[in-house]
PDB file of N, CA and C in Angstrom:
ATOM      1  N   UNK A   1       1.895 -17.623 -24.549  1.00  0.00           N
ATOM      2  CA  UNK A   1       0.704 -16.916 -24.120  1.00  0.00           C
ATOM      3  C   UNK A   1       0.460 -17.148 -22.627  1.00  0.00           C
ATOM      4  N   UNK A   2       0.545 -18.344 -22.247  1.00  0.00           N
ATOM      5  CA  UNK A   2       0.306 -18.952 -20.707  1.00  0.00           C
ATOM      6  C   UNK A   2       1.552 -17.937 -19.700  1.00  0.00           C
ATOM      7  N   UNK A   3       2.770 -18.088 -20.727  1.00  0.00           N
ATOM      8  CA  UNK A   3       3.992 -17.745 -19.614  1.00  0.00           C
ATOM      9  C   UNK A   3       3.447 -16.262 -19.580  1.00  0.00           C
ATOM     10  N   UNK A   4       3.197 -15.598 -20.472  1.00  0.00           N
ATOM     11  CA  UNK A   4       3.044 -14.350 -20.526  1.00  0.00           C
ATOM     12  C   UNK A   4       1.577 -13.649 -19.638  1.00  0.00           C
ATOM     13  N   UNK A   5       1.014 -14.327 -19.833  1.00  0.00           N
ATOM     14  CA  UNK A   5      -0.844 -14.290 -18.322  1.00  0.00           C
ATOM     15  C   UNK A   5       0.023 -14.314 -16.824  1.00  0.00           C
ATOM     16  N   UNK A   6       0.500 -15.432 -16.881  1.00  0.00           N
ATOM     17  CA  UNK A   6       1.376 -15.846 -15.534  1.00  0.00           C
ATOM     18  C   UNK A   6       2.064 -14.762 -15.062  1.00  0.00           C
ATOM     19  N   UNK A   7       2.790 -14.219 -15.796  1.00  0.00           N
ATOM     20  CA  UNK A   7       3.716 -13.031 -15.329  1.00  0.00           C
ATOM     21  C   UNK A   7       3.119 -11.949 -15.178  1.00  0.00           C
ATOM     22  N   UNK A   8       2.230 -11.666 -15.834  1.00  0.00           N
ATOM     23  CA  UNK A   8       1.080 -10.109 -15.719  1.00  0.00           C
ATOM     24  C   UNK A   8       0.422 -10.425 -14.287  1.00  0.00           C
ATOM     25  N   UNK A   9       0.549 -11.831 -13.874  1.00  0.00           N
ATOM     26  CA  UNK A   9      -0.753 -11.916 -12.835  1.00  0.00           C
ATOM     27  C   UNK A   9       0.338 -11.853 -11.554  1.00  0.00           C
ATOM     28  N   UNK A  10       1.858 -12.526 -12.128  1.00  0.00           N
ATOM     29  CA  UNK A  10       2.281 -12.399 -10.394  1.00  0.00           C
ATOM     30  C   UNK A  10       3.361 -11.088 -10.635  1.00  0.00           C
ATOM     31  N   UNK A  11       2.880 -10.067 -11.232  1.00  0.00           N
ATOM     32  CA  UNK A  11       3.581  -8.674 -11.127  1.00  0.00           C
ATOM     33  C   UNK A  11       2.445  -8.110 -10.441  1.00  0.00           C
ATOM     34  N   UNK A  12       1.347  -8.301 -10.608  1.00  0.00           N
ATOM     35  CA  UNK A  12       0.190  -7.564 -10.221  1.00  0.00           C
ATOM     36  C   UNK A  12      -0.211  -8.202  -8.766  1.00  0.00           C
ATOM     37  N   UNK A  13      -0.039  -9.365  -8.336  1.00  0.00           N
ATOM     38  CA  UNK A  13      -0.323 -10.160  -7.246  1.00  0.00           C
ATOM     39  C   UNK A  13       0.875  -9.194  -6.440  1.00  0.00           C
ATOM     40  N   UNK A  14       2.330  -9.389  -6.682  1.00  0.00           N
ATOM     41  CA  UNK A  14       3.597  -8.646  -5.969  1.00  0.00           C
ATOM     42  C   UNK A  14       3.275  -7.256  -5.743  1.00  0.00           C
ATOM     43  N   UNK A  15       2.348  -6.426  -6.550  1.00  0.00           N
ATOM     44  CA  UNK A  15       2.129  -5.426  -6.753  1.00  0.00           C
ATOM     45  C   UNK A  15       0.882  -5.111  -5.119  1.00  0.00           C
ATOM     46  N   UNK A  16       0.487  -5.623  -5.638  1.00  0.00           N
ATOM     47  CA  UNK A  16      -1.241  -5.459  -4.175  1.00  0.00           C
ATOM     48  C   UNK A  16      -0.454  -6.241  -2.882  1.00  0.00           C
ATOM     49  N   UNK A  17       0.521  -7.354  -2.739  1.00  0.00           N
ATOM     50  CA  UNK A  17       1.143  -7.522  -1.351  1.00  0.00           C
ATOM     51  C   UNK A  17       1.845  -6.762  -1.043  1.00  0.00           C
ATOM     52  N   UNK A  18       2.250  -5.661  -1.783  1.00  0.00           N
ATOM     53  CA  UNK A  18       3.231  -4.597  -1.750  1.00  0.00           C
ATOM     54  C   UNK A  18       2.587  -3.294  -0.800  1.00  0.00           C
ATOM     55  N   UNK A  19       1.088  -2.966  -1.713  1.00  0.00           N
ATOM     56  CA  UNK A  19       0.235  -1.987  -0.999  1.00  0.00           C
ATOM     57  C   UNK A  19      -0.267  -2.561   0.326  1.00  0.00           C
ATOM     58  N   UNK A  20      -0.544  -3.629  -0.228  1.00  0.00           N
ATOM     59  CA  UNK A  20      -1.384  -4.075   1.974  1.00  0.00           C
ATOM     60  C   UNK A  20      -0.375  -4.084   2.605  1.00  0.00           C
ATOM     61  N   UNK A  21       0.870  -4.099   2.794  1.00  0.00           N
ATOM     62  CA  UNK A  21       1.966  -3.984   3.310  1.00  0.00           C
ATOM     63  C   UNK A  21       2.738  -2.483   3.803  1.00  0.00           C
ATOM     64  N   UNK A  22       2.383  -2.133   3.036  1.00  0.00           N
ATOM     65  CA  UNK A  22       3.240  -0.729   2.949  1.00  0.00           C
ATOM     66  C   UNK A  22       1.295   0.520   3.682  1.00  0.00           C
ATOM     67  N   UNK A  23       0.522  -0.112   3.237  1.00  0.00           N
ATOM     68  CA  UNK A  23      -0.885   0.519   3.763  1.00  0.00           C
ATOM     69  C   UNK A  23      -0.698   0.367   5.995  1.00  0.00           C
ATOM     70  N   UNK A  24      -0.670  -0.864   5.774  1.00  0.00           N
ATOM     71  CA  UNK A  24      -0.601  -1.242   7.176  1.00  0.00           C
ATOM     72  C   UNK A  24       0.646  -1.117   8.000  1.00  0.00           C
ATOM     73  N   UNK A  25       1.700  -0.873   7.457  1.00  0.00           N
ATOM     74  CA  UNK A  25       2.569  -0.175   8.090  1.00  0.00           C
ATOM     75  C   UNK A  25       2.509   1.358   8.633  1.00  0.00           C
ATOM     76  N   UNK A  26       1.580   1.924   7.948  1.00  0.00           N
ATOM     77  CA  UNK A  26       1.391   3.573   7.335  1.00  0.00           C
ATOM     78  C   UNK A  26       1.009   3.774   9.093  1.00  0.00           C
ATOM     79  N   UNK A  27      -0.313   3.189   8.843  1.00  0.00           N
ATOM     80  CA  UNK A  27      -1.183   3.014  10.017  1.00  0.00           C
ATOM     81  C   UNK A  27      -0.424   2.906  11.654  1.00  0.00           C
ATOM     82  N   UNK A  28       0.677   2.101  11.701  1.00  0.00           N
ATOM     83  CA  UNK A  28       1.416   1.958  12.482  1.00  0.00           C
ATOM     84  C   UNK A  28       2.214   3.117  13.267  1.00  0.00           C
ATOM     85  N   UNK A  29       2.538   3.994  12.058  1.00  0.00           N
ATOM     86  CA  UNK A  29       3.262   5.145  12.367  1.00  0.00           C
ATOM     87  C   UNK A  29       3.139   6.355  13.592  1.00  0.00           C
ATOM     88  N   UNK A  30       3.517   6.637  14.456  1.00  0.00           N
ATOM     89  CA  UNK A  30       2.510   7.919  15.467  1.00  0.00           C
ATOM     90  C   UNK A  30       3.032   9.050  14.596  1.00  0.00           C
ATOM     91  N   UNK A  31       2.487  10.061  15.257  1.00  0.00           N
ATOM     92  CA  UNK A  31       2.445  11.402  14.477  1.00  0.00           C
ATOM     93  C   UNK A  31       3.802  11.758  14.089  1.00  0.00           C
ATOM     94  N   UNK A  32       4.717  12.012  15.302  1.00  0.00           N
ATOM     95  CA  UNK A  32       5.836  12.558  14.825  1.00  0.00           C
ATOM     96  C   UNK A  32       6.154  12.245  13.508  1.00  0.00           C
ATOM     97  N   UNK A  33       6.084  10.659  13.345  1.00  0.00           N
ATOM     98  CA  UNK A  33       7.041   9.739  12.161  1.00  0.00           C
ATOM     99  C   UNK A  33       5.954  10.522  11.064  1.00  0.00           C
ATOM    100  N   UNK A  34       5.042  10.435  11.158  1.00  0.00           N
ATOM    101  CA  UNK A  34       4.299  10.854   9.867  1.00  0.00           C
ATOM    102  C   UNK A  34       4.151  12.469   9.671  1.00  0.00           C
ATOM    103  N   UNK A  35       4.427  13.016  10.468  1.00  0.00           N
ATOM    104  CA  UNK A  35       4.885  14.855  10.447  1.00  0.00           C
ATOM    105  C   UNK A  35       6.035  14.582   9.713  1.00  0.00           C
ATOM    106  N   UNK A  36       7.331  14.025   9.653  1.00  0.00           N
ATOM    107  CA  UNK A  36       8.604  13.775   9.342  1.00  0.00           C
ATOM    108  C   UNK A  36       8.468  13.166   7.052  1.00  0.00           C
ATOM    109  N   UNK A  37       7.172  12.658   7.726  1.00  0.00           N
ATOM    110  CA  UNK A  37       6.798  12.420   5.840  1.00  0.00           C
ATOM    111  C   UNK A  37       5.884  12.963   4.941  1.00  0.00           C
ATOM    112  N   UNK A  38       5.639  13.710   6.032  1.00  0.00           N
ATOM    113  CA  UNK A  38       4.662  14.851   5.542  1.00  0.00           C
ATOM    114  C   UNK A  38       3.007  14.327   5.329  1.00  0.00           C
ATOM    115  N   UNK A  39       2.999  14.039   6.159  1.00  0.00           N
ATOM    116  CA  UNK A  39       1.455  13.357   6.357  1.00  0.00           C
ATOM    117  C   UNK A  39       0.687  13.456   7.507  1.00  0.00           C
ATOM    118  N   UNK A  40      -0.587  13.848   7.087  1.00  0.00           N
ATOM    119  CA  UNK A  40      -0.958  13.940   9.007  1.00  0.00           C
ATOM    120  C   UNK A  40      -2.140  12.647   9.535  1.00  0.00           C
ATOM    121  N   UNK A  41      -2.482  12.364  10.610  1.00  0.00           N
ATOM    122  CA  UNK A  41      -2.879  11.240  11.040  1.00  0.00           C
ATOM    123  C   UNK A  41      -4.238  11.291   9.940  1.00  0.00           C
ATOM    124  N   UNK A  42      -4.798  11.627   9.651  1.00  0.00           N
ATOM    125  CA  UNK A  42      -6.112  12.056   8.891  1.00  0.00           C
ATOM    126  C   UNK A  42      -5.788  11.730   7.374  1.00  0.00           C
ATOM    127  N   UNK A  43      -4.799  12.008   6.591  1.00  0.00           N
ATOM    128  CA  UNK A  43      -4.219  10.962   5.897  1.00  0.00           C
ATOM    129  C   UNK A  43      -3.393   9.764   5.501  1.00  0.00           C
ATOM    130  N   UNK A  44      -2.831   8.857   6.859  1.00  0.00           N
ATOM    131  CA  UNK A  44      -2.224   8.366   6.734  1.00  0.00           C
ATOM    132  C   UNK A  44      -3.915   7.107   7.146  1.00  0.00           C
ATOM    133  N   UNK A  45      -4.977   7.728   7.526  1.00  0.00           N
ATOM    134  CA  UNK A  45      -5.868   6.507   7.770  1.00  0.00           C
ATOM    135  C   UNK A  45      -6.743   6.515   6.828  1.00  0.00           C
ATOM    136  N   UNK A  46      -6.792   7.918   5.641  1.00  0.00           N
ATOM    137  CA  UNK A  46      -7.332   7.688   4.516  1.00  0.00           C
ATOM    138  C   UNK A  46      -6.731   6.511   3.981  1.00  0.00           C
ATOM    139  N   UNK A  47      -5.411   6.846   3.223  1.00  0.00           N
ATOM    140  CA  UNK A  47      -4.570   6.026   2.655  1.00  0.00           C
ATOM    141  C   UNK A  47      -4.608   4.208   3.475  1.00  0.00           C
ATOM    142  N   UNK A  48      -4.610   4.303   4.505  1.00  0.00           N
ATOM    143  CA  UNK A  48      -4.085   2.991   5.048  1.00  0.00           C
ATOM    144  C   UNK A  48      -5.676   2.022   4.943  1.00  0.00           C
ATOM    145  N   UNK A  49      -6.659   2.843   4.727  1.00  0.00           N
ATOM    146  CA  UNK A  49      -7.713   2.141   4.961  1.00  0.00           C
ATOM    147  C   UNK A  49      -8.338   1.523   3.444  1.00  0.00           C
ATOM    148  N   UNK A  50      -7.248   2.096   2.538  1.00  0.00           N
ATOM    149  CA  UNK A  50      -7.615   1.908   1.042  1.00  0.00           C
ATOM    150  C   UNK A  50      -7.913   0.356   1.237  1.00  0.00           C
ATOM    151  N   UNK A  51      -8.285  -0.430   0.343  1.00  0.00           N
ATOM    152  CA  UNK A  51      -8.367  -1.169  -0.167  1.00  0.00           C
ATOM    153  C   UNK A  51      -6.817  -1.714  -1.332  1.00  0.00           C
ATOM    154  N   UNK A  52      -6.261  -2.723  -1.102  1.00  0.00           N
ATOM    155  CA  UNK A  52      -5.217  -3.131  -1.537  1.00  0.00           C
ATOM    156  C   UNK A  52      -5.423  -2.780  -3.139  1.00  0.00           C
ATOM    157  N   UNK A  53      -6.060  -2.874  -3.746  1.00  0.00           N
ATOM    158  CA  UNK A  53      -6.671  -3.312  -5.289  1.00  0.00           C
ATOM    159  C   UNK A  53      -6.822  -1.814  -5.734  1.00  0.00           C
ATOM    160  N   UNK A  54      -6.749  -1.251  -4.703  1.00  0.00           N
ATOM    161  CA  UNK A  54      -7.462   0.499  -5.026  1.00  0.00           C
ATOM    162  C   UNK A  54      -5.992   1.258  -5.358  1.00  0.00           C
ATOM    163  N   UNK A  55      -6.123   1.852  -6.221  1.00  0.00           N
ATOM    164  CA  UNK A  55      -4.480   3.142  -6.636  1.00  0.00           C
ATOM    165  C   UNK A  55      -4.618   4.220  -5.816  1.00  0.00           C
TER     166      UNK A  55
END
C-alpha cells in the first residue's frame, strides 16, 4: 500500500517538474520559434503562466 502511494506521488511530483519546465521554457521562445509551433506570443504566455498543478 505504502510502495504503491509512493509511486502515485513521485509520477505525479515528475509529472508537475515536467510542466514548470517545459511552461518556462515556452516563455523563453521569441516569435519566430513559436510561429514554427504554431503558437502565437498571446498563447505561449497564457500557457506559460499556468500554474504547474493546472492541465
Amino acid at each position: 500500500m505504502r510502495l504503491a502511494r509512493l509511486s502515485r506521488f513521485m509520477a505525479r511530483f515528475g509529472l508537475y517538474r515536467q510542466r514548470h519546465y517545459s511552461r518556462r521554457c515556452l516563455l523563453t521562445l521569441d516569435d519566430r520559434l513559436l510561429k514554427d509551433i504554431g503558437l502565437s506570443r498571446t498563447d505561449a504566455l497564457r500557457e506559460g503562466s499556468k500554474p504547474f498543478w493546472k492541465d
